[in-house]
Protein backbone atom coordinates (compact mmCIF):
# COMPACT_ATOMS: atom_id res chain seq x y z
CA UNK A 1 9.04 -6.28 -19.77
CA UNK A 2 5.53 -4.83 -20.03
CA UNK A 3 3.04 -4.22 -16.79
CA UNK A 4 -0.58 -3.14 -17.49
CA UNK A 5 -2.02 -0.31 -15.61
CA UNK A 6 -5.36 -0.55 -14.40
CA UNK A 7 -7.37 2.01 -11.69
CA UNK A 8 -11.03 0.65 -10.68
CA UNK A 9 -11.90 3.71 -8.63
CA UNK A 10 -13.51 2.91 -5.57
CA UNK A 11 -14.15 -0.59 -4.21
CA UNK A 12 -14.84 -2.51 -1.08
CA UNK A 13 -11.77 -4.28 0.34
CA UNK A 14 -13.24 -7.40 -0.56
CA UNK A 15 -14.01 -6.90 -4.51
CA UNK A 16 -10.51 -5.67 -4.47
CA UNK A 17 -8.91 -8.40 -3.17
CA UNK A 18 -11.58 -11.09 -5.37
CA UNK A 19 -9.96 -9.07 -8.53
CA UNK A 20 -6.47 -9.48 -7.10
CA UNK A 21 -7.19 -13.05 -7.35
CA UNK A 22 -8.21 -13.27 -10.86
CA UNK A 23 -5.50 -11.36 -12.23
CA UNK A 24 -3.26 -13.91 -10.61
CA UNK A 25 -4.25 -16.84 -12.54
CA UNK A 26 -4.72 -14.63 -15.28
CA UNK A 27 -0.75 -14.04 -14.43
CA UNK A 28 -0.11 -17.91 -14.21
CA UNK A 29 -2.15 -18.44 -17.92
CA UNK A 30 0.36 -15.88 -19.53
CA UNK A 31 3.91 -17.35 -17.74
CA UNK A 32 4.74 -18.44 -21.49
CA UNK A 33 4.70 -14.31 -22.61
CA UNK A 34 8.26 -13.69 -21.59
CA UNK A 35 6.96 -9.96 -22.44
CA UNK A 36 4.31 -9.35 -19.88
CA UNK A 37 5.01 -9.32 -16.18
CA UNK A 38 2.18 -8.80 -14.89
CA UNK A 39 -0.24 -5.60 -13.68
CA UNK A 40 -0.48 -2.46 -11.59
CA UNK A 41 -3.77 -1.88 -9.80
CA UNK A 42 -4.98 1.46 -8.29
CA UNK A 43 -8.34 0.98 -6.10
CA UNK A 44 -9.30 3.63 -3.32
CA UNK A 45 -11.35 1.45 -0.38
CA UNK A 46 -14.00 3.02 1.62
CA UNK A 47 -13.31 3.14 5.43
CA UNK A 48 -11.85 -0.55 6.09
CA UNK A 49 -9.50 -1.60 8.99
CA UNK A 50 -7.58 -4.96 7.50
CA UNK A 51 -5.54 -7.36 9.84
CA UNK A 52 -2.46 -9.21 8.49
CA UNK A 53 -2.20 -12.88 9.10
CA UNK A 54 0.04 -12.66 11.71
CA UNK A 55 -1.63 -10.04 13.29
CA UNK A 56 -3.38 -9.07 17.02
CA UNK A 57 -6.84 -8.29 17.30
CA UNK A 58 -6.28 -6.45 20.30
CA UNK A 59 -4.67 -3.90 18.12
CA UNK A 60 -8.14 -2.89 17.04
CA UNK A 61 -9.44 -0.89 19.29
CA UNK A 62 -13.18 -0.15 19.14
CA UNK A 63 -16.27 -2.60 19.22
CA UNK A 64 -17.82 -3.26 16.00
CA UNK A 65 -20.55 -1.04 17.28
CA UNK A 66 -18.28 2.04 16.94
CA UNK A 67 -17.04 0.66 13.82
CA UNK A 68 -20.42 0.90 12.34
CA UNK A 69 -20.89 4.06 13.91
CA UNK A 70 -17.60 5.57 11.94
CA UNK A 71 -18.53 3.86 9.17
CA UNK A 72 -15.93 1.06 8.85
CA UNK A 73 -15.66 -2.46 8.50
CA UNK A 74 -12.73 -4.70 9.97
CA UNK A 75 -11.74 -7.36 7.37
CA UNK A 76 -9.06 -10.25 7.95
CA UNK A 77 -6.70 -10.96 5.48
CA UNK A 78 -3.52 -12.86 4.10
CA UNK A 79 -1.12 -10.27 3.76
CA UNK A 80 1.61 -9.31 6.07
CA UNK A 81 2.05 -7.36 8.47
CA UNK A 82 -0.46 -6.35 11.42
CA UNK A 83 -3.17 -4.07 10.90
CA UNK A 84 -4.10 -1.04 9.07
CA UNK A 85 -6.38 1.72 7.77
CA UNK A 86 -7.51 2.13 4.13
CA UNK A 87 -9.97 5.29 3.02
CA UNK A 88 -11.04 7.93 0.94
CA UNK A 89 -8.41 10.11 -0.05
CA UNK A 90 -5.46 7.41 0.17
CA UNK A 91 -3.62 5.83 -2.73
CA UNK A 92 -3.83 2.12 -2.60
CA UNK A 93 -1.70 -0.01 -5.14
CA UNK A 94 -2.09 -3.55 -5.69
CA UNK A 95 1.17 -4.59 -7.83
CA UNK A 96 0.41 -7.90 -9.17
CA UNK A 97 4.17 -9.14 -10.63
CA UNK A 98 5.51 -12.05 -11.69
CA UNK A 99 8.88 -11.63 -9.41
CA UNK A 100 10.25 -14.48 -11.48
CA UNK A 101 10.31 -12.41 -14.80
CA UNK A 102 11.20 -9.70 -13.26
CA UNK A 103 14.17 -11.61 -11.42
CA UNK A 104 13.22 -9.72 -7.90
CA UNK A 105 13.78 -11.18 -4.59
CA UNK A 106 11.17 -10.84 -2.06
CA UNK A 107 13.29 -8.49 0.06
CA UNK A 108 14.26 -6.63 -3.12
CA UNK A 109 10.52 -6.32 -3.84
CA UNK A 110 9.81 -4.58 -0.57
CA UNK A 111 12.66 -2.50 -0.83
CA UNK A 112 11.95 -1.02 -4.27
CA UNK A 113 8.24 -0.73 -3.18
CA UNK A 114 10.05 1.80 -0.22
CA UNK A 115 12.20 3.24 -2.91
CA UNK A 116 8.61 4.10 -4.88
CA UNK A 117 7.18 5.95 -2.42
CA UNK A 118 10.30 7.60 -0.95
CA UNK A 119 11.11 9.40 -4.68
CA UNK A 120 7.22 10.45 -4.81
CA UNK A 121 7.79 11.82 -1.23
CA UNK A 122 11.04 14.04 -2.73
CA UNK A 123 8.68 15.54 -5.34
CA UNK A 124 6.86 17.24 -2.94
CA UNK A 125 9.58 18.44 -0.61
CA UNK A 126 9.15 15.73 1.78
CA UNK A 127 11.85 13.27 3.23
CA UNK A 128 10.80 9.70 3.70
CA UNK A 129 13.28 7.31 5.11
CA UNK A 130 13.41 3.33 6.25
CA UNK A 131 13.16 2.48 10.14
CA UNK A 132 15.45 -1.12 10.18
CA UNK A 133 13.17 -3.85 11.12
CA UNK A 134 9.97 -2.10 10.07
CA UNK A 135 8.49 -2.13 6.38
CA UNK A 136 7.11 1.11 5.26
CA UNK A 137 7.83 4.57 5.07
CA UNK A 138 8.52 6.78 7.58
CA UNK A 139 9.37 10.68 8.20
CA UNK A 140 11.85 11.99 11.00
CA UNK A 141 13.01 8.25 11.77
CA UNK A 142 16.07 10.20 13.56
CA UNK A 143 13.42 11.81 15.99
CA UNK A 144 11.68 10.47 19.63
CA UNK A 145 8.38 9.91 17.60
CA UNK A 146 8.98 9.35 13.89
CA UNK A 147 5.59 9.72 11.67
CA UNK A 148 4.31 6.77 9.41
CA UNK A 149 3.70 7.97 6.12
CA UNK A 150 3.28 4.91 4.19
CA UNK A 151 2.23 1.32 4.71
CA UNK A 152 3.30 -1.59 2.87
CA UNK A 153 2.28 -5.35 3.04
CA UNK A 154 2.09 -8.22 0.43
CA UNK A 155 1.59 -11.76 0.13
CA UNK A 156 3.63 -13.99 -2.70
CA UNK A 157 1.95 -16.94 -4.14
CA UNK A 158 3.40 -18.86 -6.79
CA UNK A 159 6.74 -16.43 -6.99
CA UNK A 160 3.64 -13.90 -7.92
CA UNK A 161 2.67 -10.73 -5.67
CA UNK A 162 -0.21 -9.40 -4.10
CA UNK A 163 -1.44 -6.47 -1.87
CA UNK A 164 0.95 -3.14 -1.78
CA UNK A 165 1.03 -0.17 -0.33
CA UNK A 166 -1.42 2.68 0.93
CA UNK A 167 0.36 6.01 1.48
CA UNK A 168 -1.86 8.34 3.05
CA UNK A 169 -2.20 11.73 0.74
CA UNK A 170 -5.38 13.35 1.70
CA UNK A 171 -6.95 10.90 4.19
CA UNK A 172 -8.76 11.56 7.52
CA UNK A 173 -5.91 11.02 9.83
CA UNK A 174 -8.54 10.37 12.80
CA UNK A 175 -8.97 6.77 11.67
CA UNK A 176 -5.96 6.00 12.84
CA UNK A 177 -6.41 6.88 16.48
CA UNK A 178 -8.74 3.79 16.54
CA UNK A 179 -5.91 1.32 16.10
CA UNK A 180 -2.43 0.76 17.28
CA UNK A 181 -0.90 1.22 13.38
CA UNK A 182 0.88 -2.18 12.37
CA UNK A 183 0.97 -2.67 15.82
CA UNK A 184 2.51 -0.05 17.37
CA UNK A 185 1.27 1.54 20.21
CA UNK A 186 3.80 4.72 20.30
CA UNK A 187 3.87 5.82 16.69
CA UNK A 188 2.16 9.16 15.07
CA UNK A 189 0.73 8.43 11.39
CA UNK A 190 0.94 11.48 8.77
CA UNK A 191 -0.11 12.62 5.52
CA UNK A 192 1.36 14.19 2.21
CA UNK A 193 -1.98 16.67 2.88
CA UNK A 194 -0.77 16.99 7.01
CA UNK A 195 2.72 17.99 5.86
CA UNK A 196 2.33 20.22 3.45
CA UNK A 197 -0.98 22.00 4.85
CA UNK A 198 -2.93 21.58 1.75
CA UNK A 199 -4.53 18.99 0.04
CA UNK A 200 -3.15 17.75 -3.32
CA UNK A 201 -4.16 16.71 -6.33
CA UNK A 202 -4.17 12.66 -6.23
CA UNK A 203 -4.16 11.70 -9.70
CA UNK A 204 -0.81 13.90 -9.66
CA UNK A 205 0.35 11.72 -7.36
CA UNK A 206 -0.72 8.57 -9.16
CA UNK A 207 1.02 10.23 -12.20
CA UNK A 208 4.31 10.30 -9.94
CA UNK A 209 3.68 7.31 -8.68
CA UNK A 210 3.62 5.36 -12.31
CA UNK A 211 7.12 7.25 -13.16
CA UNK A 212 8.78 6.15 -10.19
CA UNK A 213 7.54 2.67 -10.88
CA UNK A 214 8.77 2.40 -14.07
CA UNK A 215 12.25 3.65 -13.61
CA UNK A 216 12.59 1.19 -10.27
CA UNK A 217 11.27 -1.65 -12.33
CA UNK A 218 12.90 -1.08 -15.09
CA UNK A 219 9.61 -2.05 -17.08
CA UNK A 220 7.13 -0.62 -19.49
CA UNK A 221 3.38 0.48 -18.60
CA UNK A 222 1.00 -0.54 -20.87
């Protein structure tokens, strides 16, 4: 089963998700190729806080004069979960798979997307772990106040993904203190950079990321 790889730098939440779209029906056109699954898209958003269709407003946390101030935008979406941060300096993937070819369950899908980031994670010394009852990745989940490494929310239409993940490599961590993450209002967020000390190099990362993927998957990049 083959999955095409495609990175379009940096784009505004909204072009992203437009381009989700067409590859979609794009997708749907090519259900006959038994071959071709579907594609892998890398996209780093400027400063955007996204809420999830089921999520609270209230877990923004700053006017939209602030916003502009920082130099965000707040955007609603379709995707799971609550809300979030994406920015410069984080690794944003878009999987767009046809689960049916790939004979995935929705809850299998998540997991494996966990499974991803928690072997990239291992490469560079760094333990990431599940918290029961709350998708993502997370570091010291056995401690008071574990540390969210790793977000993770999707929408499926017509058995076919959308949105990801965003794991936070070299972001500026600050943007987080203006929302409750996901919802939470006792969690810290981290970074591979915050761990480590040092930033790193993120098309290494993406690199590790595609490996992972592939073994998981059990699919070929193309």
């Amino acid at each position: 089963m083959k999955i095409q790889i495609i990175d379009i730098g940096t784009k505004s939440f909204e072009d992203a998700y437009q381009y989700q779209l067409e590859k979609v029906d794009k997708l749907v056109d090519k259900r006959n190729d038994q071959e071709f699954a579907g594609y892998f898209i890398y996209v780093e958003h400027p400063h955007v806080y996204t809420l999830g269709k089921h999520g609270k407003t209230d877990n923004l946390l700053i006017s939209e004069q602030l916003l502009s101030k920082i130099n965000a935008s707040f955007v609603r979406t379709d995707r799971g979960g609550d809300i979030t941060y994406h920015g410069p300096g984080q690794i944003v993937g878009y999987p767009i798979l046809d689960l049916m070819k790939l004979q995935i369950s929705p809850k299998n899908y998540v997991f494996n997307l966990e499974e991803l980031i928690i072997r990239v994670l291992a490469k560079y010394g760094i333990k990431g772990d599940r918290i029961n009852g709350s998708i993502g990745v997370w570091l010291d989940v056995d401690k008071p106040q574990p540390r969210k490494i790793c977000s993770i929310g999707i929408r499926i239409t017509r058995n076919i993904t959308m949105h990801g993940f965003a794991l936070n490599v070299n972001n500026d961590l600050k943007y987080f203190s203006y929302i409750n993450p996901c919802g939470f209002t006792n969690i810290a967020v981290t970074s591979i950079a915050n761990e480590l000390a040092h930033s790193v190099d993120l098309e290494e990362v993406k690199k590790e990321i595609l490996i992972n993927f592939q073994k998981i998957f059990a699919i070929q990049l193309i």
